[in-house]
Protein backbone atom coordinates (compact mmCIF):
# COMPACT_ATOMS: atom_id res chain seq x y z
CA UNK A 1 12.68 15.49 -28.20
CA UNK A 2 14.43 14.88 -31.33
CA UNK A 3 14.63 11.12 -32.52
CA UNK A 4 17.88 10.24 -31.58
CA UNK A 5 18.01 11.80 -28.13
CA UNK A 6 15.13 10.42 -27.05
CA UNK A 7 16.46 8.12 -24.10
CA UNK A 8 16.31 4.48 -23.64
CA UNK A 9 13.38 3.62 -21.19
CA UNK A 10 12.72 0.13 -20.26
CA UNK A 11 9.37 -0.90 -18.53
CA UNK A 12 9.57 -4.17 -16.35
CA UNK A 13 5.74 -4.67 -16.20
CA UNK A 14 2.42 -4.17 -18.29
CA UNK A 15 1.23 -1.37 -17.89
CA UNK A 16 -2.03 0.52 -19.24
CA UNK A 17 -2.52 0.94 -22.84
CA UNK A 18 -2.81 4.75 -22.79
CA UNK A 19 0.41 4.70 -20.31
CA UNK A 20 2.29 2.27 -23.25
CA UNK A 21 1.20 4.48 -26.13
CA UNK A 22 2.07 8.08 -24.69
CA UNK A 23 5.42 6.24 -23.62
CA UNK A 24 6.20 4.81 -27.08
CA UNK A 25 5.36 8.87 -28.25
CA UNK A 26 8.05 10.90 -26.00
CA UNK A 27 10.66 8.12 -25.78
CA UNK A 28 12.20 4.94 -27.14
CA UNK A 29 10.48 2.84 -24.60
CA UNK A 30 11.22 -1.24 -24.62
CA UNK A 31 7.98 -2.86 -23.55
CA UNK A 32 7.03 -6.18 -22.01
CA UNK A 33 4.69 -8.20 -23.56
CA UNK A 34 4.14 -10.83 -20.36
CA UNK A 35 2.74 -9.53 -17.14
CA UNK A 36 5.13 -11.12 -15.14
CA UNK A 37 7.60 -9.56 -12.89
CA UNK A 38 11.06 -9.85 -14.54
CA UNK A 39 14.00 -12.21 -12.44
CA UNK A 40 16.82 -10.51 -10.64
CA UNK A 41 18.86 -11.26 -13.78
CA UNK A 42 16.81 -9.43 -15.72
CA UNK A 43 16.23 -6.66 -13.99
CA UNK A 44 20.49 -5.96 -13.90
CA UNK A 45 20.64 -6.20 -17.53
CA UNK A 46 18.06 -3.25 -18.03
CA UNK A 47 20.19 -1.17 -16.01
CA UNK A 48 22.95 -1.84 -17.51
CA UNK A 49 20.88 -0.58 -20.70
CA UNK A 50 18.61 2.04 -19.92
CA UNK A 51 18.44 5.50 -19.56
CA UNK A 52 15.58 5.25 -17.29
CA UNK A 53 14.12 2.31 -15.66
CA UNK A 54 10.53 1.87 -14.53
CA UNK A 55 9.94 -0.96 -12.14
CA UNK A 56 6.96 -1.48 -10.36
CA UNK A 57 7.00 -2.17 -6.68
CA UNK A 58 7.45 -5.55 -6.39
CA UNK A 59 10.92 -5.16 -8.39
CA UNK A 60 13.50 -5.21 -6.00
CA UNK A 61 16.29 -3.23 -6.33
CA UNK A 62 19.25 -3.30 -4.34
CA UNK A 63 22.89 -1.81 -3.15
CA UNK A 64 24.30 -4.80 -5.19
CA UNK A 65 22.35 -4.47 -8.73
CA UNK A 66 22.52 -0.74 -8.56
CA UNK A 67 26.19 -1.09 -8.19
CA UNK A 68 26.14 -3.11 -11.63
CA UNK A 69 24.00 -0.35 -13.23
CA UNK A 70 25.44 0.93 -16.21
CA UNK A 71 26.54 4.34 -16.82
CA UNK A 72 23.54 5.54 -18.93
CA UNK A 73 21.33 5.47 -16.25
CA UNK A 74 20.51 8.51 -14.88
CA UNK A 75 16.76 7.57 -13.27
CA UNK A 76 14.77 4.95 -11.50
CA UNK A 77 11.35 6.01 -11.92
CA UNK A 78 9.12 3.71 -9.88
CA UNK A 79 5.56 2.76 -10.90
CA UNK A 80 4.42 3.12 -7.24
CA UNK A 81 3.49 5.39 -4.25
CA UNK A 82 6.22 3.94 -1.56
CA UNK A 83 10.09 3.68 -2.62
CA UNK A 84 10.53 0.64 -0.08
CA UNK A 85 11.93 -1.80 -2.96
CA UNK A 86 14.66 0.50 -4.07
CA UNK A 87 17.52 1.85 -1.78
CA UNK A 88 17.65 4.90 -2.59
CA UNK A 89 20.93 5.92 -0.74
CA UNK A 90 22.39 3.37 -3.33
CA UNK A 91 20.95 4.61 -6.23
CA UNK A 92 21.77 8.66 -4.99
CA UNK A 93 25.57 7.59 -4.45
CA UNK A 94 25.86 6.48 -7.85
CA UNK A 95 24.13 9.31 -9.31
CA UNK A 96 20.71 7.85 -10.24
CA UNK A 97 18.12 9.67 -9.38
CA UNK A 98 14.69 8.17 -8.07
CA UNK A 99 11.05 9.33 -8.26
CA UNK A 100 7.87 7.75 -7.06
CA UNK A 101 4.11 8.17 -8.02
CA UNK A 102 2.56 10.22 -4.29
CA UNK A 103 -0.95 11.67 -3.96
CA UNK A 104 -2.64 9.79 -6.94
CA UNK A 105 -3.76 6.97 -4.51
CA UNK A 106 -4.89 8.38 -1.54
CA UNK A 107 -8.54 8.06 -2.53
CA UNK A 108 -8.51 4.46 -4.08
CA UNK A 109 -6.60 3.64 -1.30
CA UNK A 110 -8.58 5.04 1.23
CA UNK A 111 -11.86 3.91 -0.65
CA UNK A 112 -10.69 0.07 -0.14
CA UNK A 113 -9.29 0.56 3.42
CA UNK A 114 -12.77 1.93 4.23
CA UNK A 115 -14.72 -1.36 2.52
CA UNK A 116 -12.43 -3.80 5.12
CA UNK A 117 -13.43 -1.52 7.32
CA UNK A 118 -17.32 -2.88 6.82
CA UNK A 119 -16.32 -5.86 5.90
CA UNK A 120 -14.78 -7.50 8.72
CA UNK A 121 -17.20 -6.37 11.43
CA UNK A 122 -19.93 -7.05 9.11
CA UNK A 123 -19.20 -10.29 7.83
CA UNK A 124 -19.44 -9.72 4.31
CA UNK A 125 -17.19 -12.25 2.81
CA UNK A 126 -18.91 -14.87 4.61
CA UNK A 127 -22.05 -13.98 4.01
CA UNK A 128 -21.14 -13.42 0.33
CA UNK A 129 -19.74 -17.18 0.63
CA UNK A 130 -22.53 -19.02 1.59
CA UNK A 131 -24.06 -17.95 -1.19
CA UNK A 132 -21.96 -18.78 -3.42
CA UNK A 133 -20.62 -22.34 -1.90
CA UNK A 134 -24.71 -23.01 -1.60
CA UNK A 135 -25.71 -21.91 -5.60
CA UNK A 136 -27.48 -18.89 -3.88
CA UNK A 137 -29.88 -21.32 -1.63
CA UNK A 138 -30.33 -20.34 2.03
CA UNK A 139 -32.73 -20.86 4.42
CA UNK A 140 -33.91 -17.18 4.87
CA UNK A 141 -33.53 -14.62 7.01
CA UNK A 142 -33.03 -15.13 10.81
CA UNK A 143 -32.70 -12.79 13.62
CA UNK A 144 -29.71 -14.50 15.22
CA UNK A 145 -27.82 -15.69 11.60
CA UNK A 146 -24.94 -13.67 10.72
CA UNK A 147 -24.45 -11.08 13.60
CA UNK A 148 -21.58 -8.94 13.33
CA UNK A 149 -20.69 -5.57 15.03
CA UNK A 150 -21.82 -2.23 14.13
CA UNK A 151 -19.02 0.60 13.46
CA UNK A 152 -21.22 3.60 13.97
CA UNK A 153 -19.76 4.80 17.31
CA UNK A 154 -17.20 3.15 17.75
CA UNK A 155 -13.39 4.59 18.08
CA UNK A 156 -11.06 4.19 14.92
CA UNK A 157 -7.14 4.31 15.47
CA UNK A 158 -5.47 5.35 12.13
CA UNK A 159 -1.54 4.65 12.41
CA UNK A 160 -0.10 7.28 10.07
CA UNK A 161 -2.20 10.30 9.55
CA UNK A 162 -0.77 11.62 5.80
CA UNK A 163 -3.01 11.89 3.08
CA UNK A 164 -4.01 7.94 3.02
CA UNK A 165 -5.22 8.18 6.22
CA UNK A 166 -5.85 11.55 6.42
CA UNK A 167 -8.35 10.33 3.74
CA UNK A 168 -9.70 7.06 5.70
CA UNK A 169 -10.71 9.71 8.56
CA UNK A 170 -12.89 11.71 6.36
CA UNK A 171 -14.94 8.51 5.19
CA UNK A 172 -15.28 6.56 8.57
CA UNK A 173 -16.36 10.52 9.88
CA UNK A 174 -19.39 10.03 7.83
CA UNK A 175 -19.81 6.31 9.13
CA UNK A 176 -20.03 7.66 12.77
CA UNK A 177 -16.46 6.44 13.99
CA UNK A 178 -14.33 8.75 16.25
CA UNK A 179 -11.14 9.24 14.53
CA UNK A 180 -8.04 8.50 17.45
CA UNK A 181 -4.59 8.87 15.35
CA UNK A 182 -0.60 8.38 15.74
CA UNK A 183 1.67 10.02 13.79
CA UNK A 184 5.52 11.48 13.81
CA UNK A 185 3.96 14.57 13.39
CA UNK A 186 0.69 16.38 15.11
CA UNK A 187 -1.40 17.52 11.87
CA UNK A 188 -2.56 20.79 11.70
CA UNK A 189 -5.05 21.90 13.85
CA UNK A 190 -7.72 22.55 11.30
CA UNK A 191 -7.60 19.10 10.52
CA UNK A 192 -7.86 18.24 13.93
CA UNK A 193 -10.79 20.24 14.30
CA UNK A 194 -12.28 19.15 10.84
CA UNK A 195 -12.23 15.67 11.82
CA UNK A 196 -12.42 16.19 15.65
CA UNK A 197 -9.62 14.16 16.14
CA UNK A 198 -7.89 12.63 18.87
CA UNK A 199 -4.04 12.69 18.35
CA UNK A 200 -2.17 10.42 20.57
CA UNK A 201 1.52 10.58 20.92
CA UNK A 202 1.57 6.90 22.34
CA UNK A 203 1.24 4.60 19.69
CA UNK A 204 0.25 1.81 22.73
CA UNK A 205 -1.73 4.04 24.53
CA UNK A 206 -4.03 4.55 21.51
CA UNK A 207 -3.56 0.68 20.10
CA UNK A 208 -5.80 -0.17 24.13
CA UNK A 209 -8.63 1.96 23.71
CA UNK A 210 -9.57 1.69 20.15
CA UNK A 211 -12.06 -0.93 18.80
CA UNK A 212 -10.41 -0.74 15.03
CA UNK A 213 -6.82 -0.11 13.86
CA UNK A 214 -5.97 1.13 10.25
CA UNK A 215 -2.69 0.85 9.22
CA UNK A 216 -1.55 3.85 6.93
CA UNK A 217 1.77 4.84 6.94
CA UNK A 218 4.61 3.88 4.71
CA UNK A 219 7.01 1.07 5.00
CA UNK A 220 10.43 2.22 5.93
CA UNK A 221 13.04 0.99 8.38
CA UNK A 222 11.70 2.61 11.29
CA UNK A 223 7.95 0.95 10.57
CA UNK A 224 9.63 -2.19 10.02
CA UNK A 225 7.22 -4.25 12.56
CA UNK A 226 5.70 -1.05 14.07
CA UNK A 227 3.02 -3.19 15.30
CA UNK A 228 5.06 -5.93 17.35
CA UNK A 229 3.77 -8.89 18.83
CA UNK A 230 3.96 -6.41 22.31
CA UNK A 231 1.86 -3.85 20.65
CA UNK A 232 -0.65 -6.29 18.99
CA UNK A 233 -1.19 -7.58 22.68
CA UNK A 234 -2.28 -4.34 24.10
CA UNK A 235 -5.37 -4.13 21.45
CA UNK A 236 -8.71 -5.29 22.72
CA UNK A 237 -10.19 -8.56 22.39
CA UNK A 238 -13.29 -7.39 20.64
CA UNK A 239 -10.80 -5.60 18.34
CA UNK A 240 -10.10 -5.16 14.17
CA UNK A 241 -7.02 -4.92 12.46
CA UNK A 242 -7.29 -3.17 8.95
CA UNK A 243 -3.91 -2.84 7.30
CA UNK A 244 -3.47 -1.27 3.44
CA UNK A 245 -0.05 -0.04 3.87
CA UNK A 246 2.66 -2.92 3.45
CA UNK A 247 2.63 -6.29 5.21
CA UNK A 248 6.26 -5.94 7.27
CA UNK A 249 4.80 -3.37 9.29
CA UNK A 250 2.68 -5.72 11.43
CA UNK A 251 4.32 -8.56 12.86
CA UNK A 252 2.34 -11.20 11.04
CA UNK A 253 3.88 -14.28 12.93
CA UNK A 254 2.13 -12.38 15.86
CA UNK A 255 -0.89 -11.22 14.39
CA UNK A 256 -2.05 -15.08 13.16
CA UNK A 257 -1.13 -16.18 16.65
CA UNK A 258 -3.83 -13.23 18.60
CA UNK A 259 -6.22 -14.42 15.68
CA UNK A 260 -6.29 -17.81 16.10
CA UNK A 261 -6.09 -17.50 20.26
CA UNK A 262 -9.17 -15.04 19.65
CA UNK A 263 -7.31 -12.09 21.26
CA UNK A 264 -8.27 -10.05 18.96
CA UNK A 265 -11.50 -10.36 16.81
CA UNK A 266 -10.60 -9.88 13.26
CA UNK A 267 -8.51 -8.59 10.22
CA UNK A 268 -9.25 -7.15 7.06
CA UNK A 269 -5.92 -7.48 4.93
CA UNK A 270 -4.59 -6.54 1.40
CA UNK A 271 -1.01 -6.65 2.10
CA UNK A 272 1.48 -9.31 3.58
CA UNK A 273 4.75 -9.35 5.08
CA UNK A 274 6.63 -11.84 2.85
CA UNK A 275 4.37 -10.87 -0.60
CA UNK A 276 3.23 -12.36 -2.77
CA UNK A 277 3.23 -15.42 -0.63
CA UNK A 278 0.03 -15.12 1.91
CA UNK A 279 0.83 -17.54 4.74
CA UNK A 280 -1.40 -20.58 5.06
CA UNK A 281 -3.04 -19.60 8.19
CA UNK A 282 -4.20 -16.88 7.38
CA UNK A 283 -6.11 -18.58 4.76
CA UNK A 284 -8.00 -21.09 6.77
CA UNK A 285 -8.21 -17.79 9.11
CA UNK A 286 -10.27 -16.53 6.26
CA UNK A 287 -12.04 -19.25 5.20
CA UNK A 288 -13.40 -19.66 8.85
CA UNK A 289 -14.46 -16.08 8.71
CA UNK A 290 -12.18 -14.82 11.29
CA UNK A 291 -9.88 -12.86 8.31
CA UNK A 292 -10.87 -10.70 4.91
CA UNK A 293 -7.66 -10.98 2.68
CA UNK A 294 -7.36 -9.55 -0.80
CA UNK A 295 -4.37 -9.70 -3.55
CA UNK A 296 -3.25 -6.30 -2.52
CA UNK A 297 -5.34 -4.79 -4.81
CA UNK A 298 -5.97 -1.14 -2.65
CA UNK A 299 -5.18 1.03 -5.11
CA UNK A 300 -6.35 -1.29 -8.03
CA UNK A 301 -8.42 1.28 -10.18
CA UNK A 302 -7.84 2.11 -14.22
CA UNK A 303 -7.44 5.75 -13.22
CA UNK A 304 -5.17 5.57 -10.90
CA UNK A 305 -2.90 3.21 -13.10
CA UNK A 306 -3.20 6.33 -15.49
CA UNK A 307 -2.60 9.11 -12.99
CA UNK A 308 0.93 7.09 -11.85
CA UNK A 309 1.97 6.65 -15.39
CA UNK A 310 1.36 10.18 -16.32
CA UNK A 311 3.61 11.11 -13.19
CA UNK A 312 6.07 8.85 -14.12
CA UNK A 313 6.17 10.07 -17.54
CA UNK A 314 6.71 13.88 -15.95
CA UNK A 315 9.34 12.57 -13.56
CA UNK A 316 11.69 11.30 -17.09
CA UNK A 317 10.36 14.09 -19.48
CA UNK A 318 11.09 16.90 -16.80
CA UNK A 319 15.27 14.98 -15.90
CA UNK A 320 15.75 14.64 -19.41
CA UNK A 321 15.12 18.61 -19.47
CA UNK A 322 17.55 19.58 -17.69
CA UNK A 323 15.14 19.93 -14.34
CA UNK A 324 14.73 18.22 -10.90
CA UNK A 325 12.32 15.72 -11.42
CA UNK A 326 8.65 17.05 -9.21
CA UNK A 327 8.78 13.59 -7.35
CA UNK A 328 12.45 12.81 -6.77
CA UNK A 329 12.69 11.05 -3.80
CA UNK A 330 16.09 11.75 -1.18
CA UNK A 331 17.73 9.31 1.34
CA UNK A 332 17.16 11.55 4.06
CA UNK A 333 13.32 11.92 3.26
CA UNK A 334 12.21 8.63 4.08
């Protein structure tokens, strides 16, 4: 790309070095120098600049600030897997095409829905915890300190079998957990067979006979609270909830309450409905060892970062070509 055509790309997070650098190479990219997620304000002034924006998923992006986008931009490239904080049938009207990041999580993903997984049933936190809060003194092993639950044979419920969960199902296979899933969609039948799963078209049928529930599938209006306060009552008692995906899936008003009545038994979460904010009980959830919350950190690895830079740098290089971008993303997709 010649010098002068190269177009005006504006970044609205940090990202990693090697991402920057290549960036600053193909095009005249504006980069941040806080990590800090940029105000509404802000984030309508780049558009009204760029050529391309890149905003990572926490940047929200609606019908109103895409109708203030200026006429130079032609692409919202997001720095992320889902496409839940842009509305895309906004951005398509106007002309502005939109791309995503897919299939370069599924195993980091999958790898840290897998470790909550252990972790709840197993106690881990709290074990880690009483380490720490004690400056590693303990009285010693015990065989009644610490019990938790084993997972080897026991019956896994993975809501949304794509390639996340699709993914989950081949590591809890080698833990000795049944795969049960729901999906739109049957998978194919070697994948089935592969996995020996159990597909179940009833979402609450499935949700009453499993002993943990992963939640994989993407955020989109018609996940929005997938798992009601209904459906959260049909799961066991001695029951986990694993979710990965996005917070507004599960009703977490509801979830808190079957927590803290012990209706179910646990939680491992990285994700929260009204993010960043995690909601106070669910801290002192945690704290008591009933709940395993992380800082939505699932798909938190250095190559990863890499591998959805370099896609978003093929999405703009591949527009700004004169081709469809590989990951363009359509209203009637999602």
């Amino acid at each position: 790309m010649p010098g002068r055509n190269k177009p005006l790309v504006i970044l609205t997070r940090k990202l990693p070095d090697q991402v920057e650098t290549r960036m600053r190479e193909l095009f005249d990219a504006r980069l941040v120098t806080e990590d800090k997620p940029m105000s509404q304000p802000e984030l309508v002034a780049a558009m009204k600049e760029a050529d391309v924006l890149v905003p990572a998923v926490t940047d929200r992006i609606d019908q109103a600030m895409i109708a203030q986008a200026g006429s130079k931009l032609k692409l919202i490239a997001n720095f992320g897997n889902g496409v839940d904080n842009i509305d895309v049938a906004a951005a398509v009207a106007k002309g502005i095409a939109v791309t995503n990041t897919p299939n370069v999580l599924n195993e980091d993903t999958a790898d840290m829905t897998m470790a909550l997984i252990l972790a709840v049933p197993r106690r881990l936190t709290e074990g880690a915890s009483i380490l720490l809060k004690s400056d590693g003194k303990w009285a010693g092993w015990s065989p009644t300190w610490m019990l938790g639950h084993r997972i080897w044979g026991k019956r896994l419920g993975i809501v949304g079998m794509g390639r996340i969960g699709t993914a989950v199902a081949r590591r809890a296979r080698a833990f000795g957990l049944s795969i049960h899933y729901h999906n739109r969609n049957r998978v194919l039948q070697d994948v089935e067979d592969e996995l020996e799963a159990t597909y179940w078209e009833s979402l609450d049928q499935m949700l009453a006979r499993v002993d943990i529930v992963s939640v994989n599938c993407p955020s989109t209006p018609a996940t929005f609270h997938l798992l009601s306060a209904r459906r959260l009552a049909v799961m066991q008692p001695h029951a986990y909830l694993v979710n990965t995906a996005r917070g507004e899936i599960i009703n977490e008003d509801a979830l808190i309450s079957m927590l803290e009545s012990g209706k179910i038994a646990g939680a491992g979460l990285d994700v929260y409905e009204h993010e960043p904010a995690v909601n106070k009980k669910l801290v002192k959830l945690a704290q008591k060892g009933r709940v395993v919350i992380l800082p939505h950190m699932g798909s938190a690895t250095i190559e990863g970062r890499i591998d959805m830079g370099e896609k978003v740098i093929i999405n703009i290089r591949t527009l700004f070509d004169g081709h469809r971008p590989p990951d363009r993303v359509l209203p009637e997709k999602l």
